[in-house]
PDB file of N, CA and C in Angstrom:
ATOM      1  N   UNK A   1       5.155 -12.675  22.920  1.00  0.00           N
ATOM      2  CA  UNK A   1       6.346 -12.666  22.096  1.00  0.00           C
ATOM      3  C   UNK A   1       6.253 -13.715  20.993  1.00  0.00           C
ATOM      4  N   UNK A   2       5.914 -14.607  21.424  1.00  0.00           N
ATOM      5  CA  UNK A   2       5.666 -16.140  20.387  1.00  0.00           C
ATOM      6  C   UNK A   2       4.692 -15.326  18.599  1.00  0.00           C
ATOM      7  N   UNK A   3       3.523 -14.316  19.388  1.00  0.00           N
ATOM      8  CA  UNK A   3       3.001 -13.895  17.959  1.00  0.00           C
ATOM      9  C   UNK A   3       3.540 -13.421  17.419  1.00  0.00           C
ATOM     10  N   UNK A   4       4.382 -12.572  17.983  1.00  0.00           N
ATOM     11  CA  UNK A   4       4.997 -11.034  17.172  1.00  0.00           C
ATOM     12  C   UNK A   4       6.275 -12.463  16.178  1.00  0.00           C
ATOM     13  N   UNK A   5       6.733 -13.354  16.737  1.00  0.00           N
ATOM     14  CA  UNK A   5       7.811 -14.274  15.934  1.00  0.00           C
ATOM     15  C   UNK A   5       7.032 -14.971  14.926  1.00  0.00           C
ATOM     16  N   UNK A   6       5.651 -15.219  15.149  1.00  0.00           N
ATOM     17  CA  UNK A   6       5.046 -16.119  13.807  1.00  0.00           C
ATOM     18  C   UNK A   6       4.943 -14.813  13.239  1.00  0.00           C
ATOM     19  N   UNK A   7       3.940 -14.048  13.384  1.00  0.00           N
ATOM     20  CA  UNK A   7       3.607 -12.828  12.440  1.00  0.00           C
ATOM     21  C   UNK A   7       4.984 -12.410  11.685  1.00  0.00           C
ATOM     22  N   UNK A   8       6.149 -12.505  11.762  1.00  0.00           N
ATOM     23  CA  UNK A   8       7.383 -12.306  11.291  1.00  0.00           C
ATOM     24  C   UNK A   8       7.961 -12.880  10.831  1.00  0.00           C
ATOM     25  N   UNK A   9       7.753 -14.649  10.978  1.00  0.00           N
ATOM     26  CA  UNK A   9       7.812 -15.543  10.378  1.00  0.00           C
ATOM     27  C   UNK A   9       7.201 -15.478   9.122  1.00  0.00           C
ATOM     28  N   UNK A  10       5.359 -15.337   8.877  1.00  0.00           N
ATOM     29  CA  UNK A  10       4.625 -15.489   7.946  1.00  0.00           C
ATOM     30  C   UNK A  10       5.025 -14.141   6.985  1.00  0.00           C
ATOM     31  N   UNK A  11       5.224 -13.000   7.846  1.00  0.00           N
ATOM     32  CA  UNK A  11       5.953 -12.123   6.583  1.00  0.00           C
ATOM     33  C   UNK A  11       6.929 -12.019   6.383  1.00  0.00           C
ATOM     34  N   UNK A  12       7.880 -12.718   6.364  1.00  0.00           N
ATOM     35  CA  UNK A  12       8.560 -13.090   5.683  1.00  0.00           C
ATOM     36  C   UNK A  12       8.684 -14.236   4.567  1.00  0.00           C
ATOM     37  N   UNK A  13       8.014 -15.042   5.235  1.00  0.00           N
ATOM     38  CA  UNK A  13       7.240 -16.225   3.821  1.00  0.00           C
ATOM     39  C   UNK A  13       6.695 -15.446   2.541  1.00  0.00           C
ATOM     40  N   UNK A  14       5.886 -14.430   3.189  1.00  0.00           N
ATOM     41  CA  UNK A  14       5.596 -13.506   1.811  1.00  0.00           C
ATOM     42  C   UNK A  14       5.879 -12.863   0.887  1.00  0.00           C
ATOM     43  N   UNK A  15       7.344 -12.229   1.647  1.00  0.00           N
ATOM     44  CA  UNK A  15       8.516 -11.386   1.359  1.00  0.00           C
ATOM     45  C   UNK A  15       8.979 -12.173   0.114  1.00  0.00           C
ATOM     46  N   UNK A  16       9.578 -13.812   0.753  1.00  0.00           N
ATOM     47  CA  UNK A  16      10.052 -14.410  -0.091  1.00  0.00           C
ATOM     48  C   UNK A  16       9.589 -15.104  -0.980  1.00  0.00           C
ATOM     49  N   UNK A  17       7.716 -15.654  -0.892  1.00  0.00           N
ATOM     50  CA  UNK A  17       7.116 -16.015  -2.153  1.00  0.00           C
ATOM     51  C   UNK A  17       7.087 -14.814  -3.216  1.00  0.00           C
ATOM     52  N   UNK A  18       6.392 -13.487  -2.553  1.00  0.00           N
ATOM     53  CA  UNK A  18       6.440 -12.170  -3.809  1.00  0.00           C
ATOM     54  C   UNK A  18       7.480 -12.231  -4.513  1.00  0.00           C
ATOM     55  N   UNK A  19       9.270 -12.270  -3.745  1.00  0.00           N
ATOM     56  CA  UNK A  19      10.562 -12.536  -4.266  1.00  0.00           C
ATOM     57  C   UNK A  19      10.197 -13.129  -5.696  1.00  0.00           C
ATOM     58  N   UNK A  20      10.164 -14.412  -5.753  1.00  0.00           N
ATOM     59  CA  UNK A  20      10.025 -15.534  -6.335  1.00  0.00           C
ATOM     60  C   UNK A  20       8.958 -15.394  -7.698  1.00  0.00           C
ATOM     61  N   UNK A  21       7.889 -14.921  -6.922  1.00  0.00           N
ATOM     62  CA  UNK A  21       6.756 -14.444  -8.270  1.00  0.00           C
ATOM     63  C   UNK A  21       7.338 -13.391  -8.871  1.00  0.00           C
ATOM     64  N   UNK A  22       8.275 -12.268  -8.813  1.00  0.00           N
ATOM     65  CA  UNK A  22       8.339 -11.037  -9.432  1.00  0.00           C
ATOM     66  C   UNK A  22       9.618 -11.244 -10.113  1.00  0.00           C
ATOM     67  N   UNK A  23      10.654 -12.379  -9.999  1.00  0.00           N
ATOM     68  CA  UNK A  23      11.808 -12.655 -10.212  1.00  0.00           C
ATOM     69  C   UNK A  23      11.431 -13.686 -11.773  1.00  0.00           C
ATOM     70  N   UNK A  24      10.067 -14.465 -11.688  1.00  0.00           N
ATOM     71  CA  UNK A  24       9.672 -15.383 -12.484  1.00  0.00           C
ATOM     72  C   UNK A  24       9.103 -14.869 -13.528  1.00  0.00           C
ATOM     73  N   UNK A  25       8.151 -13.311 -12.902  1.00  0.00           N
ATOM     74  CA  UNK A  25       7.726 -12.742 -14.265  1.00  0.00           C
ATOM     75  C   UNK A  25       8.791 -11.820 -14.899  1.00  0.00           C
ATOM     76  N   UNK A  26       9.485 -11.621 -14.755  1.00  0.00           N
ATOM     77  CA  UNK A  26      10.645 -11.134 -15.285  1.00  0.00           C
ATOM     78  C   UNK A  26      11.481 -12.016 -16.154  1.00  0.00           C
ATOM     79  N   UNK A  27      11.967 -13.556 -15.806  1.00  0.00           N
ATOM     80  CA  UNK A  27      12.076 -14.440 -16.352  1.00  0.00           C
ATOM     81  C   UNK A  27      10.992 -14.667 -17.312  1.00  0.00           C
ATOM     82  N   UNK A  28       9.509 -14.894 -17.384  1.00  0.00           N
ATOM     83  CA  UNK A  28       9.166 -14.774 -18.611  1.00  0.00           C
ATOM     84  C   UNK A  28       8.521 -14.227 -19.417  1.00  0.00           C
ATOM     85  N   UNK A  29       9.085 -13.246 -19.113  1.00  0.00           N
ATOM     86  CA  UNK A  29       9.147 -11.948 -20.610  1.00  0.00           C
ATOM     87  C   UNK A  29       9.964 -12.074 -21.463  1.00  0.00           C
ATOM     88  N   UNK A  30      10.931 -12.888 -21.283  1.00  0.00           N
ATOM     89  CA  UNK A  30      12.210 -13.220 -22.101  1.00  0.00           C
ATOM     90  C   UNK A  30      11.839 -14.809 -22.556  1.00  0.00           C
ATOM     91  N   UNK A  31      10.815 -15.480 -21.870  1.00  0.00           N
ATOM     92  CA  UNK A  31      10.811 -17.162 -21.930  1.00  0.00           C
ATOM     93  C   UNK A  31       9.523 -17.133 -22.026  1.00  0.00           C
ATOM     94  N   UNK A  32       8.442 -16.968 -22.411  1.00  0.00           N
ATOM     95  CA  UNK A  32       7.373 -17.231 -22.430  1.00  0.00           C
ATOM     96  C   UNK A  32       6.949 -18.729 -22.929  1.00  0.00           C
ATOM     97  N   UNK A  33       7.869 -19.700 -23.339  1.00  0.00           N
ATOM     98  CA  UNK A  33       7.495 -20.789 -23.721  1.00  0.00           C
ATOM     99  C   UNK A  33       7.244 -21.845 -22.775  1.00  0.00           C
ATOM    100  N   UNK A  34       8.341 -21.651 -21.618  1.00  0.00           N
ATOM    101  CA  UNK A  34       9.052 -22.267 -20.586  1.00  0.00           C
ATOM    102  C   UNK A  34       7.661 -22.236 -19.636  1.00  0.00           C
ATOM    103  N   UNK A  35       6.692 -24.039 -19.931  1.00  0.00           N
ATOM    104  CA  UNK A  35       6.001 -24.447 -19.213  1.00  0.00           C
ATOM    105  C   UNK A  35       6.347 -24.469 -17.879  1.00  0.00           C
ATOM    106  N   UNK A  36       8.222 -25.469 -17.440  1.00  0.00           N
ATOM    107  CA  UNK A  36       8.052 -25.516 -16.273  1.00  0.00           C
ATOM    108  C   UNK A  36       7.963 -24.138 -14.665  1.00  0.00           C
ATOM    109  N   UNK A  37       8.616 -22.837 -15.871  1.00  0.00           N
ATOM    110  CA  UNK A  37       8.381 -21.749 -15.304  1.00  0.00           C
ATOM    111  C   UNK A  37       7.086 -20.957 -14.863  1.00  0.00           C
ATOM    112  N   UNK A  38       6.113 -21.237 -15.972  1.00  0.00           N
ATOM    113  CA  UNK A  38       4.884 -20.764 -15.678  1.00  0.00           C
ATOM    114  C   UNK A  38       4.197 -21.553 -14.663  1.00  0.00           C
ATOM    115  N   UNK A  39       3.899 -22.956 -14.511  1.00  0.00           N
ATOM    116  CA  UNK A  39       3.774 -23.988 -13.302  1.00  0.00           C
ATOM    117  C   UNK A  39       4.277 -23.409 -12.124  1.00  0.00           C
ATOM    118  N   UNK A  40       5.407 -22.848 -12.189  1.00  0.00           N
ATOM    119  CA  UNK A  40       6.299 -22.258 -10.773  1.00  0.00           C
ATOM    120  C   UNK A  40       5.542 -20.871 -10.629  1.00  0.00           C
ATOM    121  N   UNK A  41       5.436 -20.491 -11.492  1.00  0.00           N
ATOM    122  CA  UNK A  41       4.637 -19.234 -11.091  1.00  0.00           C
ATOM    123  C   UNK A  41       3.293 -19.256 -10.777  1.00  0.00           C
ATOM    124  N   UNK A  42       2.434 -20.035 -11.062  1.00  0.00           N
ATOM    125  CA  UNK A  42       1.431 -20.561 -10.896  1.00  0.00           C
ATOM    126  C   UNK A  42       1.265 -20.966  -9.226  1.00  0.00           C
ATOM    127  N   UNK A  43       2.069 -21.748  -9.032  1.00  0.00           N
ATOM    128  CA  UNK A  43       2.231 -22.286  -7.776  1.00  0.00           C
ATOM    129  C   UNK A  43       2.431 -21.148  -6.815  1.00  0.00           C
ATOM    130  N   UNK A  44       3.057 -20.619  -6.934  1.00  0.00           N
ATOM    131  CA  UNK A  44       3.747 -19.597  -5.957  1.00  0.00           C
ATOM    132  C   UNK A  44       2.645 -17.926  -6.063  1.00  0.00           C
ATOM    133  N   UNK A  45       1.898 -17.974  -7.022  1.00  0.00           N
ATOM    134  CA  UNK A  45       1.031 -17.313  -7.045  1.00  0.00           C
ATOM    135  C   UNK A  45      -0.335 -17.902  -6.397  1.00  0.00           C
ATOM    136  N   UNK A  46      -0.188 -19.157  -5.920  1.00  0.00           N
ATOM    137  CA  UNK A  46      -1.570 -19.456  -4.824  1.00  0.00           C
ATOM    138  C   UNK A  46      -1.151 -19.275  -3.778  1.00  0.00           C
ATOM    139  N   UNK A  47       0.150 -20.187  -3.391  1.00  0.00           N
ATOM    140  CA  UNK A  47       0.906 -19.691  -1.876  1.00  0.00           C
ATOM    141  C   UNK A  47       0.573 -18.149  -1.331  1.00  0.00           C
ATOM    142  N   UNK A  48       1.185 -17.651  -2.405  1.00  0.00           N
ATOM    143  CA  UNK A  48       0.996 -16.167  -2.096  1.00  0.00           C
ATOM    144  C   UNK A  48      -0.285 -15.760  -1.508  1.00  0.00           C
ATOM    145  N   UNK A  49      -1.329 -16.095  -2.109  1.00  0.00           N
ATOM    146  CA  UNK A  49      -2.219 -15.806  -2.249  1.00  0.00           C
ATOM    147  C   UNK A  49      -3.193 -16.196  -0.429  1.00  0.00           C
ATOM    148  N   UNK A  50      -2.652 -17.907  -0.714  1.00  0.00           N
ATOM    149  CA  UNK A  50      -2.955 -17.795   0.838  1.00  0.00           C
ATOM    150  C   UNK A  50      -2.534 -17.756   1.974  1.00  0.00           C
ATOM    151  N   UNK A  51      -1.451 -17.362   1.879  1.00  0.00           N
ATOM    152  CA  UNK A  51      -0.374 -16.689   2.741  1.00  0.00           C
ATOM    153  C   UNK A  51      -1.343 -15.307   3.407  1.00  0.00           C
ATOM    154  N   UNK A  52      -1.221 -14.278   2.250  1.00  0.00           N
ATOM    155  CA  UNK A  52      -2.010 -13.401   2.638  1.00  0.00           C
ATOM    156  C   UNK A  52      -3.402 -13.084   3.022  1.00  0.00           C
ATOM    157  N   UNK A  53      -4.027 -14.055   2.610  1.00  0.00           N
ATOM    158  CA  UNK A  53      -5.148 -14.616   3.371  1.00  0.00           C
ATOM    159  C   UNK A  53      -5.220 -14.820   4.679  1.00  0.00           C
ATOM    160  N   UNK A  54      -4.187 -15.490   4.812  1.00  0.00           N
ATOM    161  CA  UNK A  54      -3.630 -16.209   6.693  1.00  0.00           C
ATOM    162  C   UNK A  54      -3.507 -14.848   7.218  1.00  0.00           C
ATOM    163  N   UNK A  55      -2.427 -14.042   6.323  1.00  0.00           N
ATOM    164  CA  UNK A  55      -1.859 -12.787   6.972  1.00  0.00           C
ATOM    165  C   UNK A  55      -3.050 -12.051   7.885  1.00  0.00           C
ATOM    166  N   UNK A  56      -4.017 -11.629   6.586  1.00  0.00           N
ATOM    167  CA  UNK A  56      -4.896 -10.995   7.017  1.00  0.00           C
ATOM    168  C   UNK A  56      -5.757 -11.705   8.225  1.00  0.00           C
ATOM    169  N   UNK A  57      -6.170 -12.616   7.696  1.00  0.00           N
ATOM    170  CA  UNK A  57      -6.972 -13.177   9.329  1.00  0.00           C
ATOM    171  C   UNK A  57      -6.633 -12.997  10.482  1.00  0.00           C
ATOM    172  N   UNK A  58      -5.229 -13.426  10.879  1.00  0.00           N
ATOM    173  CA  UNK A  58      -4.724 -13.022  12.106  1.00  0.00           C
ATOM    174  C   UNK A  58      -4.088 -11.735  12.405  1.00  0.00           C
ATOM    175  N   UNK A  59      -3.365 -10.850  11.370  1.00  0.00           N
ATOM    176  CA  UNK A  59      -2.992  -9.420  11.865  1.00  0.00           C
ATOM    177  C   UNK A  59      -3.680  -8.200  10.996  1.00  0.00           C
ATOM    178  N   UNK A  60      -3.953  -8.692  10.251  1.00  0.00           N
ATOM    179  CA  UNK A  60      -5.208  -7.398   8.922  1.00  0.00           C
ATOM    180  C   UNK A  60      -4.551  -7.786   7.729  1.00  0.00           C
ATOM    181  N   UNK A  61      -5.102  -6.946   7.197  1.00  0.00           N
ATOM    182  CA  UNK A  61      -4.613  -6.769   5.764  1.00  0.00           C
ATOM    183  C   UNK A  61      -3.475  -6.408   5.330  1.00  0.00           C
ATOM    184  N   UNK A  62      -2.309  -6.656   4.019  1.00  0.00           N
ATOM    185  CA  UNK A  62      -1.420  -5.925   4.168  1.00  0.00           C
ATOM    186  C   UNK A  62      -1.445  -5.333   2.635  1.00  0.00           C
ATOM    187  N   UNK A  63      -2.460  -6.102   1.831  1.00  0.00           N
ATOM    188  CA  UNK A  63      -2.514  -5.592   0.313  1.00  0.00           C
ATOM    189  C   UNK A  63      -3.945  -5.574   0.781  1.00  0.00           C
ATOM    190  N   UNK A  64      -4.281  -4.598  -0.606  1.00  0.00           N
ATOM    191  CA  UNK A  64      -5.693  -4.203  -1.249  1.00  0.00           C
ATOM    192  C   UNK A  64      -6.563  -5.351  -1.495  1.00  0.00           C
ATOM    193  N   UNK A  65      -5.889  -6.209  -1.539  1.00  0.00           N
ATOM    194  CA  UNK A  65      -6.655  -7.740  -2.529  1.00  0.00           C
ATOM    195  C   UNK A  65      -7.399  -8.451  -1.034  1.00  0.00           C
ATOM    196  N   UNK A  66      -6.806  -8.258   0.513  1.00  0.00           N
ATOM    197  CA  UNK A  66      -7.309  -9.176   1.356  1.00  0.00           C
ATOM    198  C   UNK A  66      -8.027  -8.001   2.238  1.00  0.00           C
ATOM    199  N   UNK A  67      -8.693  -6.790   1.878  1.00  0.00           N
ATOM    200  CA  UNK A  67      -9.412  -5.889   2.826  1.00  0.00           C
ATOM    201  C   UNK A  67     -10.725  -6.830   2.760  1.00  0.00           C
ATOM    202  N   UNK A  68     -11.221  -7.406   1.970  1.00  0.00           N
ATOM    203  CA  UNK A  68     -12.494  -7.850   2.470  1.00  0.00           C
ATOM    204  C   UNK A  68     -12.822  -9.285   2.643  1.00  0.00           C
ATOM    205  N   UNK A  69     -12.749  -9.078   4.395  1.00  0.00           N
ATOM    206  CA  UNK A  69     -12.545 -10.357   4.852  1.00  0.00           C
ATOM    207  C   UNK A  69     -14.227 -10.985   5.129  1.00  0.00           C
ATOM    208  N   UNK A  70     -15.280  -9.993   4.812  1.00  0.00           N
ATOM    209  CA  UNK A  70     -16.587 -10.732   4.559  1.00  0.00           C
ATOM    210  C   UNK A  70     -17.312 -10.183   6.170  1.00  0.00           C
ATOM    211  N   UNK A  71     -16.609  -9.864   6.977  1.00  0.00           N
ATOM    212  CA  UNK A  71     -17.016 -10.242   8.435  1.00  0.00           C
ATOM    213  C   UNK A  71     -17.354  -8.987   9.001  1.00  0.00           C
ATOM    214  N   UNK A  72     -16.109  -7.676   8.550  1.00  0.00           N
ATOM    215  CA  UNK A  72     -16.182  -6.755   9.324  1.00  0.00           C
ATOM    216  C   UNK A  72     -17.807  -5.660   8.549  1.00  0.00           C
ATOM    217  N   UNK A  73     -17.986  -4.893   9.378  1.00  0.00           N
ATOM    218  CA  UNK A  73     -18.880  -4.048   9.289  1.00  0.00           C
ATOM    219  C   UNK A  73     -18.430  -2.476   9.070  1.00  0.00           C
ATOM    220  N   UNK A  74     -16.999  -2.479   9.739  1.00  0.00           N
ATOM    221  CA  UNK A  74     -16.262  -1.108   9.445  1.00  0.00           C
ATOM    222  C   UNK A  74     -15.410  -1.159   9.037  1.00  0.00           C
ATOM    223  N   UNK A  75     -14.243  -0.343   8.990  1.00  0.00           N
ATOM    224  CA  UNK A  75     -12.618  -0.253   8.482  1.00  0.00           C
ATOM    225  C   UNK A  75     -11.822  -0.134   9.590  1.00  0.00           C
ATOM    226  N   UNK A  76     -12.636  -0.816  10.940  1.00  0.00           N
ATOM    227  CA  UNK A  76     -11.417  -0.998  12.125  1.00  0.00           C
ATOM    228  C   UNK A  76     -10.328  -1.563  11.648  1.00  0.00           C
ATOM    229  N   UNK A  77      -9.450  -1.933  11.089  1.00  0.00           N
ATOM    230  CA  UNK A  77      -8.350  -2.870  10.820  1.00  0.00           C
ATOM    231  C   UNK A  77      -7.567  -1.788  10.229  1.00  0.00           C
ATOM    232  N   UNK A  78      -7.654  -0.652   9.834  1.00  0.00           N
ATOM    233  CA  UNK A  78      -6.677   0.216  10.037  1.00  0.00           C
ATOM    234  C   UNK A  78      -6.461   0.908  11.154  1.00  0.00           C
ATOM    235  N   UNK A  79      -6.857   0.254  12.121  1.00  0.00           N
ATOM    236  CA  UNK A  79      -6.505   0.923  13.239  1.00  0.00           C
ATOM    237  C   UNK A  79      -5.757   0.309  14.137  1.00  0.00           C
ATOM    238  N   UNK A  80      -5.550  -1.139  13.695  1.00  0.00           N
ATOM    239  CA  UNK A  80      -4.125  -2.145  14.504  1.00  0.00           C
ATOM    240  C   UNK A  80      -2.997  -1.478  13.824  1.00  0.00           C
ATOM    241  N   UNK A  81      -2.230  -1.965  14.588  1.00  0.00           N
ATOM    242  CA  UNK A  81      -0.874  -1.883  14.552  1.00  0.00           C
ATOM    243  C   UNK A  81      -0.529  -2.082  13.158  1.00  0.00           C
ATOM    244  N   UNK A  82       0.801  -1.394  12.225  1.00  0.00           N
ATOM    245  CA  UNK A  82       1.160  -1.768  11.158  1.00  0.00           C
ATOM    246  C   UNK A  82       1.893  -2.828  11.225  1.00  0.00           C
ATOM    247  N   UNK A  83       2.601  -3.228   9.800  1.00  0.00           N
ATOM    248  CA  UNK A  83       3.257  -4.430  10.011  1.00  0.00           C
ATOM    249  C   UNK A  83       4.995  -3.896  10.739  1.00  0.00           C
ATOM    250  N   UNK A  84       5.005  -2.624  10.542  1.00  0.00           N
ATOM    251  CA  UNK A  84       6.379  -2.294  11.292  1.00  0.00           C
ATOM    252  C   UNK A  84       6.502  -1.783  12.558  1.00  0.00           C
ATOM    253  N   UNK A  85       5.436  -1.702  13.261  1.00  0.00           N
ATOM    254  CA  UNK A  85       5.064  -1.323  14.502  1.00  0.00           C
ATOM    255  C   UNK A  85       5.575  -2.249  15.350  1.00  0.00           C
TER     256      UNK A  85
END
């Protein structure tokens, strides 16, 4: 039970960094000047980044960007559980 609460924990961290990145590029399309915004997006675009990294290591992949984790030899990892399972 403890995994299924981190694994739900961490996606939701993701939920709410993506939030944050897609809310910011929207903000600057209208602000493109606004250093301290791009910094924030910046930031929150590595989080993201290794968030889903983490994601993938311990439950698979959940985007296109973390299928290749270097290790596997097949495409077993579509064969765990989804993330709504």
């Amino acid at each position: 039970m403890n995994q299924c609460r981190e694994q739900t924990a961490l996606l939701q961290y993701i939920n709410e960094v993506s939030f944050a990145i897609n809310d910011m590029n929207l903000y600057l399309d209208t602000h493109p000047e606004d250093k301290k915004a791009l910094a924030f997006m910046e930031e929150h675009v590595k989080m993201r980044k290794r968030a889903l990294k983490e994601y993938a290591m311990k439950y698979g992949p959940l985007t296109i960007d973390t299928t290749d984790d270097g290790q596997s030899c097949s495409w077993d990892w579509v064969m765990q559980p989804w993330p709504w399972e």
